[in-house]
N, C-alpha and C. Protein backbone atom coordinates (compact mmCIF):
# COMPACT_ATOMS: atom_id res chain seq x y z
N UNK A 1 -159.32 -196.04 99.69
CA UNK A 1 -160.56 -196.57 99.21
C UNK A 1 -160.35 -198.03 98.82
N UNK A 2 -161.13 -199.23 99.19
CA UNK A 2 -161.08 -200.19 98.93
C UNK A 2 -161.51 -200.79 97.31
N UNK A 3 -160.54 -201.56 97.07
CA UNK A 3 -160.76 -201.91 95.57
C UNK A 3 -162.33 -203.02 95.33
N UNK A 4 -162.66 -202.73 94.81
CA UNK A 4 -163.78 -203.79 94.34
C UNK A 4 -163.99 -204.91 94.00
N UNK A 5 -164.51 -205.69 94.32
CA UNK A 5 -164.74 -207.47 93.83
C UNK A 5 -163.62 -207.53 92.49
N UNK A 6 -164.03 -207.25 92.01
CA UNK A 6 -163.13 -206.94 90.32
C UNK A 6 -163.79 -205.73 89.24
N UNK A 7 -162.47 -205.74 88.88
CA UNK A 7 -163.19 -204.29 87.56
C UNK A 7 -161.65 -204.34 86.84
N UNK A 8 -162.03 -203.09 86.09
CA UNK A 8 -160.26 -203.42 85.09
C UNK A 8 -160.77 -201.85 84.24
N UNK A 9 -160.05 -201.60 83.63
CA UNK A 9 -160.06 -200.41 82.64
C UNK A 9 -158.80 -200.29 81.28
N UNK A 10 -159.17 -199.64 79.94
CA UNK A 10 -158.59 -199.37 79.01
C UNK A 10 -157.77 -198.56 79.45
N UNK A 11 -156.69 -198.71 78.96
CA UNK A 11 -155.75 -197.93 79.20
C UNK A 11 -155.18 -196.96 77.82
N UNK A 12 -156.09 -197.02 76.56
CA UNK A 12 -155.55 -196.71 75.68
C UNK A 12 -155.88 -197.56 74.64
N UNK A 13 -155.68 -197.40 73.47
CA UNK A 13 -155.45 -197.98 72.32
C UNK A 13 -155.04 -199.32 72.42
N UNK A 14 -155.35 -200.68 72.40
CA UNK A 14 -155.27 -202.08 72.78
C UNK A 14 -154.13 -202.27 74.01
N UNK A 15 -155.11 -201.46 74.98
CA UNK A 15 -154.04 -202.03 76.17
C UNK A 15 -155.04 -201.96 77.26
N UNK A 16 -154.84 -202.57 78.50
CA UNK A 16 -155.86 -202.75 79.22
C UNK A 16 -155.16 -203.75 80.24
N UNK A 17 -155.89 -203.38 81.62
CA UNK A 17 -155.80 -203.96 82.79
C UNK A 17 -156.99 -204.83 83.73
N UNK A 18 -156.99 -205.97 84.34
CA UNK A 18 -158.12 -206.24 85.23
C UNK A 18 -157.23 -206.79 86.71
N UNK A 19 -158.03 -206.53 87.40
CA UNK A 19 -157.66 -206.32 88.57
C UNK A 19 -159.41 -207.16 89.37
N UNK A 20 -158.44 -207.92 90.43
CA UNK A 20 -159.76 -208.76 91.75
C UNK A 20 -159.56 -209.03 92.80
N UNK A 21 -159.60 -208.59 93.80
CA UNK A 21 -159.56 -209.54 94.98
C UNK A 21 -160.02 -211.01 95.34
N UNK A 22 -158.71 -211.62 95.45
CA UNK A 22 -158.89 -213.30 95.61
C UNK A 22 -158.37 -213.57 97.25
N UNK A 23 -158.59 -214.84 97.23
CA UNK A 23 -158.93 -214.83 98.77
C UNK A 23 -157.14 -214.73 99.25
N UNK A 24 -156.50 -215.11 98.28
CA UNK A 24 -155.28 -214.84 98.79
C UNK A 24 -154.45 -213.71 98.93
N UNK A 25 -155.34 -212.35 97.90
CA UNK A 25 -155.59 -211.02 97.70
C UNK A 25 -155.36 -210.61 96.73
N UNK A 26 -154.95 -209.46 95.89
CA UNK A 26 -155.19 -208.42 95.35
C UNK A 26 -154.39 -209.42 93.46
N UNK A 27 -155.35 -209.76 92.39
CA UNK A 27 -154.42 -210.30 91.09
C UNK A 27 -154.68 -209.34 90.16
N UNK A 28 -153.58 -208.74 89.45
CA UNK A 28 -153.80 -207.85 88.38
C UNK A 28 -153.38 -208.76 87.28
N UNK A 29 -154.02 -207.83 85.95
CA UNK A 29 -153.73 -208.68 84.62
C UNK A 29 -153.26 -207.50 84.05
N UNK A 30 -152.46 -207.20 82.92
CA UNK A 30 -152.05 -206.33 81.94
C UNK A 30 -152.15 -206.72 80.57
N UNK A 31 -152.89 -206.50 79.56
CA UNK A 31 -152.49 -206.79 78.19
C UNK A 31 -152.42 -205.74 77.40
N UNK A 32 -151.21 -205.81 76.27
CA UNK A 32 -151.22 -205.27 75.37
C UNK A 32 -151.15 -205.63 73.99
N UNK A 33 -151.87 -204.83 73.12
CA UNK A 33 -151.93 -206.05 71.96
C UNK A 33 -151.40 -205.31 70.89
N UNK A 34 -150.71 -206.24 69.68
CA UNK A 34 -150.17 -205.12 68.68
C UNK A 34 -150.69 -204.13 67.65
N UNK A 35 -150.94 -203.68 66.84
CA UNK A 35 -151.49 -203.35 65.60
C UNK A 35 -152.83 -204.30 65.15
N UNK A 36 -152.24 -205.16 65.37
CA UNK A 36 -153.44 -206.42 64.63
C UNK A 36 -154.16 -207.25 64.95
N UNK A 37 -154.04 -206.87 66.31
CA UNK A 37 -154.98 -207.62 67.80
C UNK A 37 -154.42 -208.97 68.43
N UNK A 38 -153.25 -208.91 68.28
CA UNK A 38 -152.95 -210.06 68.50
C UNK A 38 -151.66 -209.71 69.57
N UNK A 39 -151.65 -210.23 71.03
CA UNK A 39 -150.86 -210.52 72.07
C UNK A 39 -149.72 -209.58 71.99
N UNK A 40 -149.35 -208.27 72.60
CA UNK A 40 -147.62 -208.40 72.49
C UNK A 40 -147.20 -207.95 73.55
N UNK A 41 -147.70 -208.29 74.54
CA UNK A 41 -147.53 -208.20 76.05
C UNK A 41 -148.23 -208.40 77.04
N UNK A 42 -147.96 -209.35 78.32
CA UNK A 42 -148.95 -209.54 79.19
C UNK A 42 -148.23 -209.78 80.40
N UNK A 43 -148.80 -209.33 81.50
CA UNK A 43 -147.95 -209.15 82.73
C UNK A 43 -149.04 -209.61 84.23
N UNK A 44 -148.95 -210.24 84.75
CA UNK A 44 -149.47 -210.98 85.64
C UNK A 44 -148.74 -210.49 87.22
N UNK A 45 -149.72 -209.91 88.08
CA UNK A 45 -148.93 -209.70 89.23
C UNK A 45 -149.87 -210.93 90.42
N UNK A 46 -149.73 -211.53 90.89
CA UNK A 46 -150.08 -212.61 91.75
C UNK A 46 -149.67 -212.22 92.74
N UNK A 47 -150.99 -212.43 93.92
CA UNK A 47 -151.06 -212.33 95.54
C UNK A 47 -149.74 -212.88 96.13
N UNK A 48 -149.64 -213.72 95.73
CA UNK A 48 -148.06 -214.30 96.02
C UNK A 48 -147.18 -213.18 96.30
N UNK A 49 -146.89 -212.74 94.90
CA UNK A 49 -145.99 -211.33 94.81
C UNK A 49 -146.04 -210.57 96.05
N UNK A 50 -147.22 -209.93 96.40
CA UNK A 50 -147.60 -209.02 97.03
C UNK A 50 -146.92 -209.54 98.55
N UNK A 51 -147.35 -211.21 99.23
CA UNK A 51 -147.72 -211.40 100.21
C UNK A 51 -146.23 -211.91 100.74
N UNK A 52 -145.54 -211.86 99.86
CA UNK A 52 -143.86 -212.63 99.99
C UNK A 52 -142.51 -211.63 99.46
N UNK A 53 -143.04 -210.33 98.74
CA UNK A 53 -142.37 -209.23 98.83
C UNK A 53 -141.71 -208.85 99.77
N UNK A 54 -139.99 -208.61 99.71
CA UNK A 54 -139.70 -208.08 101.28
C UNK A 54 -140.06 -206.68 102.50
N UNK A 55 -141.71 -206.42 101.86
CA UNK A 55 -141.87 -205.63 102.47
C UNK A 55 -143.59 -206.47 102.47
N UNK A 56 -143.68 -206.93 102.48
CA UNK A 56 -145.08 -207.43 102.23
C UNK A 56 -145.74 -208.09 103.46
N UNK A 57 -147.02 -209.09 103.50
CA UNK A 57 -147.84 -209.66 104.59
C UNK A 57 -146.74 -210.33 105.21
N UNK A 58 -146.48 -211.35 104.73
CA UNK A 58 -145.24 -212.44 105.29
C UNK A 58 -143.95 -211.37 106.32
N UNK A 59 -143.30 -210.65 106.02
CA UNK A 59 -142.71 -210.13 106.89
C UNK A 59 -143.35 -209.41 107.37
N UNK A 60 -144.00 -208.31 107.39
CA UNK A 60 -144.89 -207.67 108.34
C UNK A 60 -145.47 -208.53 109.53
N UNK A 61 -146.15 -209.67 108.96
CA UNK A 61 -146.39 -210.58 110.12
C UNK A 61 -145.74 -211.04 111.40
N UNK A 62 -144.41 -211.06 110.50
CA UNK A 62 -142.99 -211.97 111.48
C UNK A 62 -142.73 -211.55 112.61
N UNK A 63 -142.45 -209.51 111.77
CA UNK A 63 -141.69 -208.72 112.56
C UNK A 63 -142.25 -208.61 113.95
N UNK A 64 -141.16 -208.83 114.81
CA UNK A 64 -141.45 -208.72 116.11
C UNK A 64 -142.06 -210.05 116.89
N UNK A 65 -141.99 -210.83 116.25
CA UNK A 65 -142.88 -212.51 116.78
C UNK A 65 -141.82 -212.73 117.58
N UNK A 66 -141.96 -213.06 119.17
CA UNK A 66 -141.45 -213.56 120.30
C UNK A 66 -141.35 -215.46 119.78
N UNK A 67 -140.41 -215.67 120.25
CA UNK A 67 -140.21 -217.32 119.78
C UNK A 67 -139.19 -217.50 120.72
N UNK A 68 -139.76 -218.85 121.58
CA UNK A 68 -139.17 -219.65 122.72
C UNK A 68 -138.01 -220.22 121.98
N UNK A 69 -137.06 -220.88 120.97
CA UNK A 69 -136.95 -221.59 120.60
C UNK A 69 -136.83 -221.60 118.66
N UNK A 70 -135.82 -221.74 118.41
CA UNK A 70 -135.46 -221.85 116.64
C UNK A 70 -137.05 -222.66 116.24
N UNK A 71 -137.37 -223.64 116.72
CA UNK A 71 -138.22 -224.46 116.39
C UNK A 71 -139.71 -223.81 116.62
N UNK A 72 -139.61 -223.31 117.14
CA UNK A 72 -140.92 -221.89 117.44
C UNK A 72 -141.39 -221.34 116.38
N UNK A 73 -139.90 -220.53 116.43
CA UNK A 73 -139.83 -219.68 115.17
C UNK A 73 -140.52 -220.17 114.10
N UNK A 74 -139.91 -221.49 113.50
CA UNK A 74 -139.70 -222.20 112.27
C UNK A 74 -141.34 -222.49 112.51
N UNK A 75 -142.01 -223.08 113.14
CA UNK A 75 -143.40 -223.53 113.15
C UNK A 75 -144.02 -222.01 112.84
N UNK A 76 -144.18 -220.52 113.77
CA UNK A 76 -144.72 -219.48 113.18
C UNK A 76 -144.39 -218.95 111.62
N UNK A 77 -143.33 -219.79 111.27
CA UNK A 77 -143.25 -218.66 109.72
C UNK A 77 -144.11 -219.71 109.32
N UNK A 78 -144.28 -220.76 109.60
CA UNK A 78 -144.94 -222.00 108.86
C UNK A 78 -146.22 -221.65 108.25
N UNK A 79 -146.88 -220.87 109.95
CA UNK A 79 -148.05 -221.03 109.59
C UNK A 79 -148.12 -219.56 109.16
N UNK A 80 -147.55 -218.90 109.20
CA UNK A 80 -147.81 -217.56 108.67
C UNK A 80 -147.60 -218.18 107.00
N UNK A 81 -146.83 -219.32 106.51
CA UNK A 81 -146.27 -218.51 104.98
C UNK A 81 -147.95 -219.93 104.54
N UNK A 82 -148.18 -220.62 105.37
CA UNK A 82 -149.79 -221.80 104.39
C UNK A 82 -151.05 -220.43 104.65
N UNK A 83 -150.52 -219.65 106.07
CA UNK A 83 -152.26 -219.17 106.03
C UNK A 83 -152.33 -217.91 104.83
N UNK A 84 -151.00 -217.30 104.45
CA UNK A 84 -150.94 -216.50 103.41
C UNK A 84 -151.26 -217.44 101.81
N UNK A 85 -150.32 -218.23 102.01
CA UNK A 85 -150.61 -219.01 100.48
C UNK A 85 -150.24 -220.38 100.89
N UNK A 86 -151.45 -221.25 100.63
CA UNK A 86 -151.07 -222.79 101.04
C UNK A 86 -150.46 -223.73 99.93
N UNK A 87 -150.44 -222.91 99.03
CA UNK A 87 -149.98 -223.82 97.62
C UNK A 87 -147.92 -223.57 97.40
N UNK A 88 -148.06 -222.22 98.28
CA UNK A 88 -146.56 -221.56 97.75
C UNK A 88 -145.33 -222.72 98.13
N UNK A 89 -144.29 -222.50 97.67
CA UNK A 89 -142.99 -223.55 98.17
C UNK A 89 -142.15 -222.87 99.18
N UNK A 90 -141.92 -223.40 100.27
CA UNK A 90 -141.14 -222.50 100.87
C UNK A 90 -139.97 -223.30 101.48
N UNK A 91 -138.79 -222.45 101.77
CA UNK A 91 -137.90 -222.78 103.26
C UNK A 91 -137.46 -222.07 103.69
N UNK A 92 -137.33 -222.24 105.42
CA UNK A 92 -137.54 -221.67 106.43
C UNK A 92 -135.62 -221.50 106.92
N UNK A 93 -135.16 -220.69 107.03
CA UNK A 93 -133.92 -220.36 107.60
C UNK A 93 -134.08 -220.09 108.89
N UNK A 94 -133.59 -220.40 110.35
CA UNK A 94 -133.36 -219.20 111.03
C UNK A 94 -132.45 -219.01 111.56
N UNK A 95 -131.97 -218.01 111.78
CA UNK A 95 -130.61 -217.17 112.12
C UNK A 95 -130.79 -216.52 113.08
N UNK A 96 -130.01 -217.51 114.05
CA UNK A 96 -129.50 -216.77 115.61
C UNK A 96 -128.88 -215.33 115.21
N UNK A 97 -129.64 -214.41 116.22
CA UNK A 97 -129.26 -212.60 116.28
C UNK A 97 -127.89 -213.02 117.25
């Protein structure tokens, strides 16, 4: 089932999650707060995460990409790693099989 524009839910006694699809995909939030309402944990998972995970968009994409040429290669992860996230930092290795 597909997740929704955004929504979030209590998880309990001052704790709580929100969750959205952004164009770069899926950002969760976590907070938990102490006794006295005030901050004592917060956890941020970013599309990034998701899209650069070694099991994630970025390799899924790769796997199997035919490339004439190291320099091939290096141009497809290129555009695979701006059209996933154009802000992210990257470098590009490649390693003759």
């Amino acid at each position: 089932m597909p997740l929704p524009w955004s929504g979030g839910a209590c998880l309990g006694a001052g704790a709580g999650f929100g969750a959205a699809e952004t164009a770069r995909g899926i950002l969760l939030h976590f907070v938990q707060l102490d006794g006295e309402g005030r901050v004592a944990g917060y956890r941020i998972v970013a599309p990034t995460e998701w899209n650069f995970h070694p099991e994630g968009a970025f390799v899924r994409g790769m796997a199997g990409v035919a490339a004439r040429s190291a320099d091939a290669a290096r141009q497809a992860a290129a555009l695979m790693a701006h059209a996933l996230d154009p802000c992210v930092a990257y470098r590009i290795e490649v390693i003759d099989a």
